[in-house]
PDB file of N, CA and C in Angstrom:
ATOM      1  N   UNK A   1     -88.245 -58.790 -10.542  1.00  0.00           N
ATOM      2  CA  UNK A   1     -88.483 -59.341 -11.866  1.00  0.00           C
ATOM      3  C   UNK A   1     -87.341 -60.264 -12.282  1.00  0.00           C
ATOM      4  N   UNK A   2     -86.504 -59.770 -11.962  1.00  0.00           N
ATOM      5  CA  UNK A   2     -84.922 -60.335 -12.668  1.00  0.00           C
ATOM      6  C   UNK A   2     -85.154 -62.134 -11.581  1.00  0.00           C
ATOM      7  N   UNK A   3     -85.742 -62.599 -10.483  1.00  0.00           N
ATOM      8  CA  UNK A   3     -85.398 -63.348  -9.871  1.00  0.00           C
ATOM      9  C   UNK A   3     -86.640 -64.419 -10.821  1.00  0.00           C
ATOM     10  N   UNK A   4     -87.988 -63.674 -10.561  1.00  0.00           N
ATOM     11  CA  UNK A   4     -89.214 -64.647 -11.352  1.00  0.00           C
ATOM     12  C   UNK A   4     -88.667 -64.791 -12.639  1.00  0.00           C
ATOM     13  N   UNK A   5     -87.556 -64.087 -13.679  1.00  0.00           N
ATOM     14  CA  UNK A   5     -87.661 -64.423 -15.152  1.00  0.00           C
ATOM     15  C   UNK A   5     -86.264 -65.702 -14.820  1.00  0.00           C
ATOM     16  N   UNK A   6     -85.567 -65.810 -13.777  1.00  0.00           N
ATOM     17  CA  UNK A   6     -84.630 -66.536 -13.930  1.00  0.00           C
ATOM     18  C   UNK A   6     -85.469 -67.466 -13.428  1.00  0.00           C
ATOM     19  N   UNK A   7     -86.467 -68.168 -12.633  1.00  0.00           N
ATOM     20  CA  UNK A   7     -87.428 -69.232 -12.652  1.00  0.00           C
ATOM     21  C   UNK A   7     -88.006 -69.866 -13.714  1.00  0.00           C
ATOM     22  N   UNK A   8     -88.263 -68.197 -14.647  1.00  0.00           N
ATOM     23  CA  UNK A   8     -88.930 -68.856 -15.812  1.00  0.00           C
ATOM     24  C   UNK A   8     -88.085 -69.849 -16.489  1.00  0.00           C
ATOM     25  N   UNK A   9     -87.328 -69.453 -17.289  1.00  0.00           N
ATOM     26  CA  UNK A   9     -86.332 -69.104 -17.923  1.00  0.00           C
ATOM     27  C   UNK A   9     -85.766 -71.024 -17.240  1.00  0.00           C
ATOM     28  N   UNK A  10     -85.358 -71.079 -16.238  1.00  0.00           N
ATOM     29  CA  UNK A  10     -85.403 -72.944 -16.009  1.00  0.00           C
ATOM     30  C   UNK A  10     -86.178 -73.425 -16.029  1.00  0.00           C
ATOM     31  N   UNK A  11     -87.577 -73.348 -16.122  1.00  0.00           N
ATOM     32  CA  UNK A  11     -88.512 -73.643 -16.670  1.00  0.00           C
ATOM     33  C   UNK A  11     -88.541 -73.988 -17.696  1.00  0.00           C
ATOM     34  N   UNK A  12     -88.336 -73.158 -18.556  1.00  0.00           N
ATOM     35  CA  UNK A  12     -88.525 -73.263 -20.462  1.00  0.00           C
ATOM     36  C   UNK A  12     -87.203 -73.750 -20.442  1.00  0.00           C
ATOM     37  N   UNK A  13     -86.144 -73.966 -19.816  1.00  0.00           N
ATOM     38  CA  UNK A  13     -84.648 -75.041 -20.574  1.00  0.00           C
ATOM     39  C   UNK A  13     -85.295 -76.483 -20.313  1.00  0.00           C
ATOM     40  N   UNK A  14     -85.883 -76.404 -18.855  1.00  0.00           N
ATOM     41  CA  UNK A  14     -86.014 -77.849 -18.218  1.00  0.00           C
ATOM     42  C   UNK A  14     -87.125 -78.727 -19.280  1.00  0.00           C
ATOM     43  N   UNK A  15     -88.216 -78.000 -19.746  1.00  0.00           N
ATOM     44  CA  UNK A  15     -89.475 -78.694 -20.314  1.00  0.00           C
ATOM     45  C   UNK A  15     -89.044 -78.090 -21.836  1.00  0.00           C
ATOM     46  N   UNK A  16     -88.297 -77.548 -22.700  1.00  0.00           N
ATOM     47  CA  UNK A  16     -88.143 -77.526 -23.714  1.00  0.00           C
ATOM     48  C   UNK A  16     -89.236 -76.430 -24.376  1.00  0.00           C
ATOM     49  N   UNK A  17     -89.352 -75.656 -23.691  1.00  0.00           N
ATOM     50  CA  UNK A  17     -90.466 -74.794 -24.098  1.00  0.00           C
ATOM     51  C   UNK A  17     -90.345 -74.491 -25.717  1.00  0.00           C
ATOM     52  N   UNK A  18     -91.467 -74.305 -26.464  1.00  0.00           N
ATOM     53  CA  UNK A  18     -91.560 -73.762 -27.660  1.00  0.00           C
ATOM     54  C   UNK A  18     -92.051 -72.386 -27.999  1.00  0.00           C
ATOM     55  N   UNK A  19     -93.519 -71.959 -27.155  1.00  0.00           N
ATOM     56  CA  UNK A  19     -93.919 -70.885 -26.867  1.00  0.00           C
ATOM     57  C   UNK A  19     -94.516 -70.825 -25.446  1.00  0.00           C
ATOM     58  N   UNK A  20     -95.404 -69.698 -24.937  1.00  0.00           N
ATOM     59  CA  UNK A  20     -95.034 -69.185 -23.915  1.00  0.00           C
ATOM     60  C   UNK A  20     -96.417 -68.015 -24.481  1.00  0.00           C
ATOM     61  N   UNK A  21     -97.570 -69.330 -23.000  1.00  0.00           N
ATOM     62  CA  UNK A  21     -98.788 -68.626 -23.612  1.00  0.00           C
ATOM     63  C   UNK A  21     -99.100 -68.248 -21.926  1.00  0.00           C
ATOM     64  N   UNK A  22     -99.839 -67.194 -22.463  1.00  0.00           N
ATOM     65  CA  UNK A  22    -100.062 -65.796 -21.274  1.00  0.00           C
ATOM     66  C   UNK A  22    -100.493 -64.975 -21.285  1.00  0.00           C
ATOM     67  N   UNK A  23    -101.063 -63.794 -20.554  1.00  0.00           N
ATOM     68  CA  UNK A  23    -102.060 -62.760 -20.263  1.00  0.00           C
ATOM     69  C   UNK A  23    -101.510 -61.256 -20.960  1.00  0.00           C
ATOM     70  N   UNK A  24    -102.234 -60.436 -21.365  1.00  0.00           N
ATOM     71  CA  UNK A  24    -101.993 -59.680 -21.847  1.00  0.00           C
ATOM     72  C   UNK A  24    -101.141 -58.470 -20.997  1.00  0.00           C
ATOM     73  N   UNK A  25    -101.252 -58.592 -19.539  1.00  0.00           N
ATOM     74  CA  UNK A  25    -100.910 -58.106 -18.032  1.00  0.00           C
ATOM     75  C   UNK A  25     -99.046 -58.528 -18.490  1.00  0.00           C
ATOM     76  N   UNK A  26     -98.892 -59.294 -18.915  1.00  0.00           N
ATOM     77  CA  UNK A  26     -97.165 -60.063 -18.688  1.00  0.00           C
ATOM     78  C   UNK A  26     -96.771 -59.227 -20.081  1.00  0.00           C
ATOM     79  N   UNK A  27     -97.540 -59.527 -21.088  1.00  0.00           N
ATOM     80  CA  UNK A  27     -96.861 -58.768 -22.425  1.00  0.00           C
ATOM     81  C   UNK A  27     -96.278 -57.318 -22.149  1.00  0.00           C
ATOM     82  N   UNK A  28     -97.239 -56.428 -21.409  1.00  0.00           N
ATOM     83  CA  UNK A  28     -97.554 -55.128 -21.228  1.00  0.00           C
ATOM     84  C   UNK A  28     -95.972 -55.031 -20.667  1.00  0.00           C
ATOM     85  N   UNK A  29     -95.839 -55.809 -19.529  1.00  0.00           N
ATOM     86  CA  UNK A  29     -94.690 -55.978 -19.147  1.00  0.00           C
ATOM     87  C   UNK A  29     -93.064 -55.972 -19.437  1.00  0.00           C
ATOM     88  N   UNK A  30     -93.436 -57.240 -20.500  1.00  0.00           N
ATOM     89  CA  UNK A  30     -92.417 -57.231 -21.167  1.00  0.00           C
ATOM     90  C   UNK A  30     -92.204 -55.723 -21.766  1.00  0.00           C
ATOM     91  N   UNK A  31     -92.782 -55.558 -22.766  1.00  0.00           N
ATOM     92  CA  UNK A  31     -92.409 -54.071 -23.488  1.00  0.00           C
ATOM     93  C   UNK A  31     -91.949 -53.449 -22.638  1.00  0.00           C
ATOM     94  N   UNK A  32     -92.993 -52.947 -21.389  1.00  0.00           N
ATOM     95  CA  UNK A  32     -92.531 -51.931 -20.974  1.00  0.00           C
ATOM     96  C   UNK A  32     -90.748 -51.785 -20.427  1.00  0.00           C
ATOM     97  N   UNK A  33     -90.800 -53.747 -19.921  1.00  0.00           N
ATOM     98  CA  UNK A  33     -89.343 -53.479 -19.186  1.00  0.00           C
ATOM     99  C   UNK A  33     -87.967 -53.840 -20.505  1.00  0.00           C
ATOM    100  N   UNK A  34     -88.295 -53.939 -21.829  1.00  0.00           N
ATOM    101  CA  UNK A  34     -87.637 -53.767 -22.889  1.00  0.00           C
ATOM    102  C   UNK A  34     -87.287 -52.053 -22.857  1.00  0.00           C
ATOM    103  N   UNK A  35     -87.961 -51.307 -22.781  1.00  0.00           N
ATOM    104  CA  UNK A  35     -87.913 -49.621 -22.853  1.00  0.00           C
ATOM    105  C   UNK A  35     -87.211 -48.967 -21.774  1.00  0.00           C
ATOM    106  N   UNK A  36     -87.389 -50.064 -20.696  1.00  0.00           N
ATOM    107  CA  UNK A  36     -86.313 -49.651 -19.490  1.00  0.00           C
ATOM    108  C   UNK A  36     -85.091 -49.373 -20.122  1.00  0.00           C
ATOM    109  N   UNK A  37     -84.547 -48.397 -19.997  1.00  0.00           N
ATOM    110  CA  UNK A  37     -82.801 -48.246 -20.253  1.00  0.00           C
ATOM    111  C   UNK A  37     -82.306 -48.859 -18.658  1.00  0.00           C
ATOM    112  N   UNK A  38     -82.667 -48.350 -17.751  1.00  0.00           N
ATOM    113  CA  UNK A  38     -82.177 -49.047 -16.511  1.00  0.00           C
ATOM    114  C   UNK A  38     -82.417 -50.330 -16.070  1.00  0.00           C
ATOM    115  N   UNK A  39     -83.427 -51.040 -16.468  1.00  0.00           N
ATOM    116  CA  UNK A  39     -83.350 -52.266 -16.513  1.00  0.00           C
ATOM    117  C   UNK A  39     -82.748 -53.649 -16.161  1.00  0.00           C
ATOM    118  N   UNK A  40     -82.343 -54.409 -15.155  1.00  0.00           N
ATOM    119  CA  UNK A  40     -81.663 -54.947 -15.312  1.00  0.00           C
ATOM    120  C   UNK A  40     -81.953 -56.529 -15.798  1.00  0.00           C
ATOM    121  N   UNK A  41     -83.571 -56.905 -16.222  1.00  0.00           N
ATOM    122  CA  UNK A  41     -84.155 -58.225 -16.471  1.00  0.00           C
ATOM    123  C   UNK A  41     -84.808 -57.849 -18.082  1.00  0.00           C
ATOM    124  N   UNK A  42     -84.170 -56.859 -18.596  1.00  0.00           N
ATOM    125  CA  UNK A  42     -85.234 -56.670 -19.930  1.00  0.00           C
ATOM    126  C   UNK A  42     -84.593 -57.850 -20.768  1.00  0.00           C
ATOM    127  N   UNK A  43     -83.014 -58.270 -20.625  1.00  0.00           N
ATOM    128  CA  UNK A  43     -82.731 -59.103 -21.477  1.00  0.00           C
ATOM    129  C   UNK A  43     -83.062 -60.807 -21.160  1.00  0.00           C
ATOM    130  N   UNK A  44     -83.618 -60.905 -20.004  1.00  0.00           N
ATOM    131  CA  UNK A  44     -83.355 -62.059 -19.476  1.00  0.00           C
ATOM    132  C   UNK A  44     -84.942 -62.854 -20.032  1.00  0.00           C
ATOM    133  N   UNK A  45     -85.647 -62.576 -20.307  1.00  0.00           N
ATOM    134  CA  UNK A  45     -87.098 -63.051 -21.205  1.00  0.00           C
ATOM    135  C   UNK A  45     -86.439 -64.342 -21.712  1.00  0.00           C
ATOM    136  N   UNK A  46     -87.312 -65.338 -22.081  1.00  0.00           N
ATOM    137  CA  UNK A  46     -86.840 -66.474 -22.480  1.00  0.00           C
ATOM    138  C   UNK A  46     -87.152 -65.242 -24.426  1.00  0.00           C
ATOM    139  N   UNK A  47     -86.408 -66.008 -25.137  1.00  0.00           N
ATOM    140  CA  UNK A  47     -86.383 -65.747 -26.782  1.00  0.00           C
ATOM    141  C   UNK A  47     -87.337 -66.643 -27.513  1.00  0.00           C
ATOM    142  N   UNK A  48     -88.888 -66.651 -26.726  1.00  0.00           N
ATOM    143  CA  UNK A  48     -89.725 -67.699 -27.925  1.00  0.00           C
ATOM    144  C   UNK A  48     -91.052 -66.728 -28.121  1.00  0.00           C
ATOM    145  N   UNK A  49     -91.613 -67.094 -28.832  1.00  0.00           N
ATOM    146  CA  UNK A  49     -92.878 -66.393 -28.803  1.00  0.00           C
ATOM    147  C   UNK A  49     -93.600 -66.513 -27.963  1.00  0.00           C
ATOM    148  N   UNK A  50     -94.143 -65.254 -27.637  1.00  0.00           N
ATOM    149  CA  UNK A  50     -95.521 -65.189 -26.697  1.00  0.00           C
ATOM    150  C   UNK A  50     -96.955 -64.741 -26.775  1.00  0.00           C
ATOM    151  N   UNK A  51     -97.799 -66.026 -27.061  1.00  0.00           N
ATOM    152  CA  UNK A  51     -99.180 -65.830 -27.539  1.00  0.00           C
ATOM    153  C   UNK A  51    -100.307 -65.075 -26.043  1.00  0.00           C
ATOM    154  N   UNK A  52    -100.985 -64.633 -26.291  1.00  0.00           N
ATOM    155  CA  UNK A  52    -101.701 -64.120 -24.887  1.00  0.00           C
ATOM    156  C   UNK A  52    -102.850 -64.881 -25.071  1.00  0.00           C
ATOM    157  N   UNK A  53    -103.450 -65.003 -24.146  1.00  0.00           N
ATOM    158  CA  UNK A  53    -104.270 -66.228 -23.826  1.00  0.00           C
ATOM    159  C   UNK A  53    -105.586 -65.922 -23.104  1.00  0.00           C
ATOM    160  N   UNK A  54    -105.238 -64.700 -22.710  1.00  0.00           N
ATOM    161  CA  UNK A  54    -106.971 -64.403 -21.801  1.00  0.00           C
ATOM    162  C   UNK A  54    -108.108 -63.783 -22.697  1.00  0.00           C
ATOM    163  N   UNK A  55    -107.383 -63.525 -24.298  1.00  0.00           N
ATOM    164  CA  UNK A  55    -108.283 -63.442 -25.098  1.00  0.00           C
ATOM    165  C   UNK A  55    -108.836 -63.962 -25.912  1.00  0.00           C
ATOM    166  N   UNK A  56    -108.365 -65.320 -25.516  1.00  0.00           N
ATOM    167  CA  UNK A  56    -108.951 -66.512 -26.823  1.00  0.00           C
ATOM    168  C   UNK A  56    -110.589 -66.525 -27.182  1.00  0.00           C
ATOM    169  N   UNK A  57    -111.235 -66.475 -25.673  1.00  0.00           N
ATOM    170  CA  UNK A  57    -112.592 -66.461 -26.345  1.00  0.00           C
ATOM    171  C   UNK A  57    -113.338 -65.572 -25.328  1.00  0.00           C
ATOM    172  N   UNK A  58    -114.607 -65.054 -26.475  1.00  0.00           N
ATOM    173  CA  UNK A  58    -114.935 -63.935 -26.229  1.00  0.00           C
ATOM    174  C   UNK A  58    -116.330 -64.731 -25.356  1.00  0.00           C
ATOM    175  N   UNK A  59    -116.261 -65.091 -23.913  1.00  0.00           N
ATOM    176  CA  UNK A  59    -117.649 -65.980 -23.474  1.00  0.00           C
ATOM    177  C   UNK A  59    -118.933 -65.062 -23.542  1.00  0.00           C
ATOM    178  N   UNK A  60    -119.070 -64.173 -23.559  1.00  0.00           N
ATOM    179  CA  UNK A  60    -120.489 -63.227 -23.342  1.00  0.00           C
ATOM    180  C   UNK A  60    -120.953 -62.969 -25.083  1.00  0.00           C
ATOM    181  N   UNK A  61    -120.458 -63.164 -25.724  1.00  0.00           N
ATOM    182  CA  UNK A  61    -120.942 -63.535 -27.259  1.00  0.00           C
ATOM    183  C   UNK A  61    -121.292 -64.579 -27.748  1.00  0.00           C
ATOM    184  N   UNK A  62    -120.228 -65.789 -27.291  1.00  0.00           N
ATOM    185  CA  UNK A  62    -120.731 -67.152 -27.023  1.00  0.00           C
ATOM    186  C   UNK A  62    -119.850 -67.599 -28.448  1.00  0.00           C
ATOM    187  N   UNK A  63    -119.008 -66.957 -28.902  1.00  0.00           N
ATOM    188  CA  UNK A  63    -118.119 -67.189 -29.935  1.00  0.00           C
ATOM    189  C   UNK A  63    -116.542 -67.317 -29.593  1.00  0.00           C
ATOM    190  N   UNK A  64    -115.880 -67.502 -30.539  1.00  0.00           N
ATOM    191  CA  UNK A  64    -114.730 -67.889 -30.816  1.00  0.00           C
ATOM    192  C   UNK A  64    -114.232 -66.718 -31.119  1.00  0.00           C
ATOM    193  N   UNK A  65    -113.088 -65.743 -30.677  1.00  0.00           N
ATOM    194  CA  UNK A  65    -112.408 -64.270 -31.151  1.00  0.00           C
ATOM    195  C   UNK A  65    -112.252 -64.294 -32.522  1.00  0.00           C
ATOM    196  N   UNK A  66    -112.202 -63.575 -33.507  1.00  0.00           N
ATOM    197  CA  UNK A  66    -112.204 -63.702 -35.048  1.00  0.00           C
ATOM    198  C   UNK A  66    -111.057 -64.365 -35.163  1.00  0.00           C
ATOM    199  N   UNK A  67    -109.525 -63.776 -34.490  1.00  0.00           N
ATOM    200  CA  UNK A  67    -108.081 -63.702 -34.957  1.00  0.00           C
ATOM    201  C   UNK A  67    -107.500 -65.160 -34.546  1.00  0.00           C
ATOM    202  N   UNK A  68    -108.289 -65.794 -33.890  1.00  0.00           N
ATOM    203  CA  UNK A  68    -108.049 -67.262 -33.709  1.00  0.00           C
ATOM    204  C   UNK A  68    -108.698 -67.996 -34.171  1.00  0.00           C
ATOM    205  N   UNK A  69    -107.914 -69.193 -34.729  1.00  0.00           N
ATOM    206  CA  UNK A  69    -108.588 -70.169 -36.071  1.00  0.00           C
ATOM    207  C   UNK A  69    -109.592 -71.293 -35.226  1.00  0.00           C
ATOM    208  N   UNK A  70    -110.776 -71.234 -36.379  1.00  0.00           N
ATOM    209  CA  UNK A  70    -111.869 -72.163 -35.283  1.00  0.00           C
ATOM    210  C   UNK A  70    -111.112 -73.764 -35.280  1.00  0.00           C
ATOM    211  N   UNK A  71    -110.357 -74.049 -35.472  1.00  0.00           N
ATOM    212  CA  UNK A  71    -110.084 -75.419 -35.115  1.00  0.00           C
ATOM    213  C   UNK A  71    -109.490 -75.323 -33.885  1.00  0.00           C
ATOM    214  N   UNK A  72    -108.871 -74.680 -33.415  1.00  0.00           N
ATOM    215  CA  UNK A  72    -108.443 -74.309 -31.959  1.00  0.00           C
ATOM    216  C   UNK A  72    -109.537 -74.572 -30.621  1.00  0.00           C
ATOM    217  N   UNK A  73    -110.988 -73.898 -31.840  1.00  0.00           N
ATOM    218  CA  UNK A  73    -111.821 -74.430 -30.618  1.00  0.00           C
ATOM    219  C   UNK A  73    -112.829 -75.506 -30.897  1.00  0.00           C
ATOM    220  N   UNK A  74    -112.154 -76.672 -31.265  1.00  0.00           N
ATOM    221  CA  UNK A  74    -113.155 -77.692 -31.755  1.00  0.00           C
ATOM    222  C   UNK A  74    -112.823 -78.824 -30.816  1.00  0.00           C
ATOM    223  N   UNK A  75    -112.850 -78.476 -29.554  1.00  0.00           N
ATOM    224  CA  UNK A  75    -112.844 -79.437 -28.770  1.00  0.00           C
ATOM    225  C   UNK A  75    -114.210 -78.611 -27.047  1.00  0.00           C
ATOM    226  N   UNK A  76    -114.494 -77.448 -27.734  1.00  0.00           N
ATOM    227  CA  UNK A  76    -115.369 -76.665 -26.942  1.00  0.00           C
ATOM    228  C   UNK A  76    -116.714 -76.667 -27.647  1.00  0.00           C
ATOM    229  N   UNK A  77    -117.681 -76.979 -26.596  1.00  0.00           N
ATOM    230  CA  UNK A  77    -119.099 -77.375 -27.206  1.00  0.00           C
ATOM    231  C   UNK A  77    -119.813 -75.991 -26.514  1.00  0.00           C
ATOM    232  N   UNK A  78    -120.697 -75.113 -27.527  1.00  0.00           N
ATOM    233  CA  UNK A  78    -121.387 -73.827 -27.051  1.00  0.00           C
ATOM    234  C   UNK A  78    -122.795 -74.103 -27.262  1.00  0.00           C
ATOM    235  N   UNK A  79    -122.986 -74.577 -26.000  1.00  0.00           N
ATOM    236  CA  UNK A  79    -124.247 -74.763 -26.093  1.00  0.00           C
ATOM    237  C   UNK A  79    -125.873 -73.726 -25.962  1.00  0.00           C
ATOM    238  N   UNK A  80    -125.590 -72.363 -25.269  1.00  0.00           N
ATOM    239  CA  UNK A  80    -126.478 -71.661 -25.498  1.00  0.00           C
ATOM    240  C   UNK A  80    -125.836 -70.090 -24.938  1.00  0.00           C
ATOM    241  N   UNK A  81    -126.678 -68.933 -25.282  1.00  0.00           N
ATOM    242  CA  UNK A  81    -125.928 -67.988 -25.040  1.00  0.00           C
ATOM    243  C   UNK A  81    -125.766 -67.580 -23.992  1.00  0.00           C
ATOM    244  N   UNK A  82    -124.607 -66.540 -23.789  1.00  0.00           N
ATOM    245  CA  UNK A  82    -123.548 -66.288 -22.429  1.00  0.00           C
ATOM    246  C   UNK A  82    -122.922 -67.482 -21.675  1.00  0.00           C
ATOM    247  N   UNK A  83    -122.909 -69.044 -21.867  1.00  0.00           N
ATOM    248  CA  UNK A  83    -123.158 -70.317 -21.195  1.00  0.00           C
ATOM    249  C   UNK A  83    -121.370 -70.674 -21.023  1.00  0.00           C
ATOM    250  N   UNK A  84    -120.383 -70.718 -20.398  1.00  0.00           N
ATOM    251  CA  UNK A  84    -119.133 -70.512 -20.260  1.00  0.00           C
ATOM    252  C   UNK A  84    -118.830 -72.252 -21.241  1.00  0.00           C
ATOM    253  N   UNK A  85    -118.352 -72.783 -22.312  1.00  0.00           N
ATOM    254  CA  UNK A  85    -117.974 -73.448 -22.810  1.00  0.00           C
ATOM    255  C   UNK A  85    -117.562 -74.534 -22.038  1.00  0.00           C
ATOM    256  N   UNK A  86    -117.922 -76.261 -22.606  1.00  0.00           N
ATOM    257  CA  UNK A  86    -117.766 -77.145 -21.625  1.00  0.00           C
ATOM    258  C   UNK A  86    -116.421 -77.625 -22.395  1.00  0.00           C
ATOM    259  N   UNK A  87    -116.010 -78.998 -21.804  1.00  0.00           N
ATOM    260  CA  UNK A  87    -114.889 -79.362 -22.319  1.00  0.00           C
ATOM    261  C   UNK A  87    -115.348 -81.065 -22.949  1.00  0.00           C
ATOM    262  N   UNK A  88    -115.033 -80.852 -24.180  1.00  0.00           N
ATOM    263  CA  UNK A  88    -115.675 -82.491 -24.166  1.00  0.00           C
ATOM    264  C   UNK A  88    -114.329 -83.545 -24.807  1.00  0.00           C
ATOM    265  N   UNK A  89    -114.050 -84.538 -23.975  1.00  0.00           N
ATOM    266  CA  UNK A  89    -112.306 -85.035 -23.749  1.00  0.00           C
ATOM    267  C   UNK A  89    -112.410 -85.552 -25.451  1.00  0.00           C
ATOM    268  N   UNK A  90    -111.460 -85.173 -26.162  1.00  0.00           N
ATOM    269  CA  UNK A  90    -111.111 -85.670 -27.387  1.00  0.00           C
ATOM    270  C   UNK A  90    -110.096 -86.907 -26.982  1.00  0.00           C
ATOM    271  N   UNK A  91    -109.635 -87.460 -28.297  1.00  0.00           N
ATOM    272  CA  UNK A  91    -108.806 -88.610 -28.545  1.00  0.00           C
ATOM    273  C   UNK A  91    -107.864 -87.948 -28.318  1.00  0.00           C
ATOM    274  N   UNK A  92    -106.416 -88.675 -27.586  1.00  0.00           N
ATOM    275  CA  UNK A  92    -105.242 -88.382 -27.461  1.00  0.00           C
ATOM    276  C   UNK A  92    -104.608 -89.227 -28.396  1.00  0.00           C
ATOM    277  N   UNK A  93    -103.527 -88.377 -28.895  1.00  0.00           N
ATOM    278  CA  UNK A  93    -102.563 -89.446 -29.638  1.00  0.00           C
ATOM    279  C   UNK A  93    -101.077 -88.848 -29.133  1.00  0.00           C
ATOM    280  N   UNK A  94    -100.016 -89.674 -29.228  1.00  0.00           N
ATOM    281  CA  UNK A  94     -98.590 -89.678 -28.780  1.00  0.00           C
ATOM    282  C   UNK A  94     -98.242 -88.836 -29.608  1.00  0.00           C
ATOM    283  N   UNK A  95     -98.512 -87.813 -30.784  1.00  0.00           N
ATOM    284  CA  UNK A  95     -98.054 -86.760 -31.323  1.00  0.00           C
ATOM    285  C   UNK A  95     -98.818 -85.446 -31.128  1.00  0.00           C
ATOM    286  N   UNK A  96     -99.702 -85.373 -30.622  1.00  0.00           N
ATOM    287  CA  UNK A  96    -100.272 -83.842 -29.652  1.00  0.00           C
ATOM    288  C   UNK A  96    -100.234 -83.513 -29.042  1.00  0.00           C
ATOM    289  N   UNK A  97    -100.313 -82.043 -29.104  1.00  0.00           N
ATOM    290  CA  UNK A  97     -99.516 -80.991 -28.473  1.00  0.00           C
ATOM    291  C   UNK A  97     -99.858 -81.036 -27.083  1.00  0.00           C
ATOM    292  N   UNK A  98     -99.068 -81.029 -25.851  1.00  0.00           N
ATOM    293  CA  UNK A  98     -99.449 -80.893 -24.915  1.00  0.00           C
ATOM    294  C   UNK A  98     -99.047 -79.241 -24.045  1.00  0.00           C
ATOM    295  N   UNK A  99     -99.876 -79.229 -23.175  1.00  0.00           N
ATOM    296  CA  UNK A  99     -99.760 -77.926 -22.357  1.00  0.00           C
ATOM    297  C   UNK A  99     -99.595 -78.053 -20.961  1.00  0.00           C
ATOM    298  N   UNK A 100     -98.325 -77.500 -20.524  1.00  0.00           N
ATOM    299  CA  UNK A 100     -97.558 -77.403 -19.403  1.00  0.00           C
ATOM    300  C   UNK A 100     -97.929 -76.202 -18.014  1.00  0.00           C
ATOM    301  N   UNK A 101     -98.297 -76.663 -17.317  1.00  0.00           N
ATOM    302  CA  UNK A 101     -98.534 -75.654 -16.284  1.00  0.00           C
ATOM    303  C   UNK A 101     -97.823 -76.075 -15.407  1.00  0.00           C
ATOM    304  N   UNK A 102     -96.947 -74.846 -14.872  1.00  0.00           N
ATOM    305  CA  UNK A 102     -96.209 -75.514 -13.797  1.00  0.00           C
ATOM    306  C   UNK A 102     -96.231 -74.612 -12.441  1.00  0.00           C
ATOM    307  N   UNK A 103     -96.880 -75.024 -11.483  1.00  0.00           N
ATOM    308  CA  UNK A 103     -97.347 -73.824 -10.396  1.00  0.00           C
ATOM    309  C   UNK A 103     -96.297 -74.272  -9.133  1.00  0.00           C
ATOM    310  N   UNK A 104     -95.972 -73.155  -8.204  1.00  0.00           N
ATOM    311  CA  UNK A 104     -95.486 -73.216  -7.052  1.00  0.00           C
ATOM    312  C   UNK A 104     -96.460 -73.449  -5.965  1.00  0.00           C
TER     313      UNK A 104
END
């Protein structure tokens, strides 16, 4: 753990991270290795918030999760039920938010 959070961790200096969106599997994590007394990576977490992400939308309802605001998903068109959401390309402008994936 201590080697992947020091990857992260230049990651979020190199790209300026703000938050630090992710699966509910990594949160679980975190806590648990915060509770570690033996521990030696509980402190090493980058310090930003972390939103979880595999629950944004609920596809077999064909809705949007309550706890996330529908403008979040106003770039997803639901066109009939169970139907996995398409993507339809909005306008870019030089002040929106962009999202960073950075894979090995």
């Amino acid at each position: 753990l201590t080697k992947s959070l020091t990857k992260m961790n230049k990651v979020v200096d190199d790209c300026q991270a703000r938050i630090v969106l992710t699966d509910s599997d990594v949160i679980m994590l975190k806590k648990m290795d915060s509770i570690n007394i033996l521990s030696k990576s509980s402190k090493m977490w980058p310090d930003l918030p972390y939103k979880v992400t595999n629950k944004l939308i609920n596809r077999y309802n064909d809705a949007p999760s309550s706890h996330v605001p529908s403008s979040f998903f106003s770039f997803l068109s639901f066109s009939s039920s169970k139907s996995i959401p398409s993507f339809d390309e909005p306008s870019i402008e030089s002040s929106d938010l962009a999202f960073l994936q950075y894979t090995s």
